[in-house]
Every structure is written in C-alpha cells, then in structure tokens.
N, C-alpha and C. Protein backbone atom coordinates (compact mmCIF):
# COMPACT_ATOMS: atom_id res chain seq x y z
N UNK A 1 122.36 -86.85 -108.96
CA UNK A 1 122.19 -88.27 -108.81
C UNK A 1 123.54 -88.93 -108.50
N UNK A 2 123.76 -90.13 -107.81
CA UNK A 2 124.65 -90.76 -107.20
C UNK A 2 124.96 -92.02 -108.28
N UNK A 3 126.12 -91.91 -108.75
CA UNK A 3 126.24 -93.38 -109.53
C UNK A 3 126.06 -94.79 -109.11
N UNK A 4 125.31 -95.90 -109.45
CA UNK A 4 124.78 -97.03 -109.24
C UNK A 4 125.28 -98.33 -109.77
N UNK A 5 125.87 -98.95 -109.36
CA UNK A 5 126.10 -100.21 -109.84
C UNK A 5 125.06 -101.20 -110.14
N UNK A 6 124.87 -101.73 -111.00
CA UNK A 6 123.96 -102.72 -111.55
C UNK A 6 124.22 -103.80 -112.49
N UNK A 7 123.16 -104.96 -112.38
CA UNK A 7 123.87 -105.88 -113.58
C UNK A 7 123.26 -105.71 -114.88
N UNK A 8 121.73 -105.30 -114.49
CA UNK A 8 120.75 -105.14 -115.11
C UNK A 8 120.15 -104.03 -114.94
N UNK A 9 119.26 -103.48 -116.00
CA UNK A 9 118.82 -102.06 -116.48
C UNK A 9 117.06 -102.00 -116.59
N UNK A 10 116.23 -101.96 -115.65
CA UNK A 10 114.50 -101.69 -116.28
C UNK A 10 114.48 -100.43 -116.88
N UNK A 11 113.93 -100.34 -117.91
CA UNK A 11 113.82 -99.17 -118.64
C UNK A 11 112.24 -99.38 -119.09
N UNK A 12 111.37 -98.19 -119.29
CA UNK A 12 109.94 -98.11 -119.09
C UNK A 12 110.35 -97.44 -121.05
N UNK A 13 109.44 -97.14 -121.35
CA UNK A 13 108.29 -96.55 -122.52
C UNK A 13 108.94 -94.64 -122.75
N UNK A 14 109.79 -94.99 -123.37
CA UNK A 14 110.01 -93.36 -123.60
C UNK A 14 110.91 -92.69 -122.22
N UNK A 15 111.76 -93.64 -121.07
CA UNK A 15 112.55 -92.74 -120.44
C UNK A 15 114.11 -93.05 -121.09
N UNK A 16 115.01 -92.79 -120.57
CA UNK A 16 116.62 -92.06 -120.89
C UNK A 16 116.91 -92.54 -119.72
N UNK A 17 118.37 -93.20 -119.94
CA UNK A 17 119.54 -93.06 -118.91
C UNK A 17 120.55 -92.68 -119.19
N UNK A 18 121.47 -92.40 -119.01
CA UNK A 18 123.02 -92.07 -119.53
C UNK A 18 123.78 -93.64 -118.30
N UNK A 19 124.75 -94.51 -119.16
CA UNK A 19 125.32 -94.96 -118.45
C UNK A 19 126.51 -95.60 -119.14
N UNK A 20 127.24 -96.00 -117.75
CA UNK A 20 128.88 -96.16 -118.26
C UNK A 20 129.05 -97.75 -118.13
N UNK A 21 129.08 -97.86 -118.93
CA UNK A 21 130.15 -99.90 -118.86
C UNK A 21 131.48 -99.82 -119.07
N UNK A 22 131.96 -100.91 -117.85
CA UNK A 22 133.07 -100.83 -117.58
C UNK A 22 133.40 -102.33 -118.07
N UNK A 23 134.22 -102.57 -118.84
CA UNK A 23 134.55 -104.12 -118.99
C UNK A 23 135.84 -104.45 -119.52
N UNK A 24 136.20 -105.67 -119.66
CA UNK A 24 137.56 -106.02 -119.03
C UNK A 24 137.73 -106.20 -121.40
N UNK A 25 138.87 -106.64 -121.31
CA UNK A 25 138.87 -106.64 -123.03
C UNK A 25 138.60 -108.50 -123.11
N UNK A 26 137.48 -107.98 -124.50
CA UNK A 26 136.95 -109.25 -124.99
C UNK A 26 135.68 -109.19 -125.80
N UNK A 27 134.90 -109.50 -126.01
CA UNK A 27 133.30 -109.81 -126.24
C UNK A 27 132.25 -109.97 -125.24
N UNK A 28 131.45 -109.31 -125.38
CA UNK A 28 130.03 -109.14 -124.41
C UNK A 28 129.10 -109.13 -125.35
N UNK A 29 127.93 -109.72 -125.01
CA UNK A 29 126.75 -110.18 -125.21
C UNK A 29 126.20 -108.68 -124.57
N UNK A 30 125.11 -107.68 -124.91
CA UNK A 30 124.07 -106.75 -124.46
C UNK A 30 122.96 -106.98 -125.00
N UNK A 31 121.77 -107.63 -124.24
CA UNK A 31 120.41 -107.86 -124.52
C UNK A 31 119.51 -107.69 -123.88
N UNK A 32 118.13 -107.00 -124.94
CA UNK A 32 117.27 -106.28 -124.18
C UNK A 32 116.37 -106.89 -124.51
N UNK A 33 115.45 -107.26 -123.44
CA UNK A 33 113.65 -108.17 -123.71
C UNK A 33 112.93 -107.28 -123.64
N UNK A 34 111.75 -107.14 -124.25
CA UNK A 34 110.95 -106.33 -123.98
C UNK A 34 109.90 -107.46 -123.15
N UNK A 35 109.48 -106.71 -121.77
CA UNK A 35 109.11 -107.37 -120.49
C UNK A 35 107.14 -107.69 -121.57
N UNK A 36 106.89 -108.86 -121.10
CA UNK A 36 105.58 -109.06 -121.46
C UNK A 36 105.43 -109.43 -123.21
N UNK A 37 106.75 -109.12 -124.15
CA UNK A 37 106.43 -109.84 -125.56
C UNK A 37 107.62 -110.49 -125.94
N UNK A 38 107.32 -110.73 -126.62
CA UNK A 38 108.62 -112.40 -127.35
C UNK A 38 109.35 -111.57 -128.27
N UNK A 39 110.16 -110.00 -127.78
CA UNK A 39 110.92 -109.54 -128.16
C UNK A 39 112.36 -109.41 -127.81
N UNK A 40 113.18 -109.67 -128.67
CA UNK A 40 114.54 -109.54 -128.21
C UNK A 40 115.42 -108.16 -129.13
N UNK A 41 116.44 -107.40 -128.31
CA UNK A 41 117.22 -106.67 -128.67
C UNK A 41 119.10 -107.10 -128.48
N UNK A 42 119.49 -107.27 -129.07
CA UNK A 42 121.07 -107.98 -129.06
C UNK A 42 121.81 -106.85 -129.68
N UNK A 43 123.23 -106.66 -129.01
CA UNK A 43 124.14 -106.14 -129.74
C UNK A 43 125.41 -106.62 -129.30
N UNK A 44 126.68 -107.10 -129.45
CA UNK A 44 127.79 -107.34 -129.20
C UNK A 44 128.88 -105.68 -128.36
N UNK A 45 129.38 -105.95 -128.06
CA UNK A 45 130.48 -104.66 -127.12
C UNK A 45 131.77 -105.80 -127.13
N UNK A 46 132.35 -104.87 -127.90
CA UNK A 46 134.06 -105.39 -128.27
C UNK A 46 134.74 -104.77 -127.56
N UNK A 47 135.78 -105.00 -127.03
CA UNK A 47 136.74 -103.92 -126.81
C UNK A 47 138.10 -103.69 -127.97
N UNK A 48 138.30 -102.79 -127.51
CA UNK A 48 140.07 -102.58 -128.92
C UNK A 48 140.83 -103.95 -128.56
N UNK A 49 140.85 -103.94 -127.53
CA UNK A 49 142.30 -105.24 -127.73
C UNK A 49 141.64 -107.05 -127.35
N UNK A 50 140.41 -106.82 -128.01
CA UNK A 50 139.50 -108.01 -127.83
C UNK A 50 139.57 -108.46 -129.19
N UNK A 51 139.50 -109.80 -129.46
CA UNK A 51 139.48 -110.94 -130.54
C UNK A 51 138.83 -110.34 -131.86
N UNK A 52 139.28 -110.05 -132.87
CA UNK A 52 138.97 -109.59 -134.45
C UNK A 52 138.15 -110.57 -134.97
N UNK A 53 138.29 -111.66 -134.67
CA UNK A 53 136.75 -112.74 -135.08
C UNK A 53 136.16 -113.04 -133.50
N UNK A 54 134.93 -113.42 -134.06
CA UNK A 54 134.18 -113.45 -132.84
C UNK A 54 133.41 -114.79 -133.41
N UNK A 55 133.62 -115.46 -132.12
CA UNK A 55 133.28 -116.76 -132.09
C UNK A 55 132.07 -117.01 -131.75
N UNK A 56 131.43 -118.27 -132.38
CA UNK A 56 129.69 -118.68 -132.07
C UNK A 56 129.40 -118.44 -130.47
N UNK A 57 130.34 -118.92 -129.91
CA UNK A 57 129.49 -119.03 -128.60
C UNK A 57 129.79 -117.84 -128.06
N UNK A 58 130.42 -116.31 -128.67
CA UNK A 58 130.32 -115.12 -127.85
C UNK A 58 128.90 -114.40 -128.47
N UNK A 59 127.84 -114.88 -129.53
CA UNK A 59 127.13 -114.38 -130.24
C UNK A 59 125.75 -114.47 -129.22
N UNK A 60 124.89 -113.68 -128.61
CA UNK A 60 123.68 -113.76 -128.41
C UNK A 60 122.70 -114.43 -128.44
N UNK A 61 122.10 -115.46 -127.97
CA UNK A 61 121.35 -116.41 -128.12
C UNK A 61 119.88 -115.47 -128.49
C-alpha cells in the first residue's frame, strides 16, 4: 500500500488501520463520531515540547 494523506479517517465496524500523525508541537483535539448516532469519541495529542496545562479552548467540544 502507498501512504495517503488525509484530514479525516472513515473507519467501518471491526476494520484496522495503522497510521502516522505528523504535527507541529502543541495540543490537538482527535475526534471520532460515530456516523448515524449522537456518539462522540475525544482524546487530546500533546506533543513533548507543547504547553503542561492545557487550556479550555484546546479541550474538545
């Protein structure tokens, strides 16, 4: 397989990806909907030389 740039990820019911994020140092927001229910998945991605408190507005809506 050929590596892909993307912003966003569809992922189905039981498949696997392996993938790499590349990001600059700071706080990121990673959130997953589940397509069709009023589900949300959130996690934060820090980097090492990114901010030791993390501020309201880097938090996941």
């Amino acid at each position: 397989m050929v590596p892909t740039e993307v912003d966003a990820l569809l992922i189905g019911m039981a498949e696997r990806y392996d993938v790499i994020i590349t990001a600059a140092d700071g706080v990121f927001p990673l959130v997953a909907l589940a397509e069709g229910k009023n589900a949300v998945g959130r996690a934060l991605l820090t980097t090492a030389a990114g901010p030791r408190q993390i501020r309201a507005s880097d938090r996941p809506n």
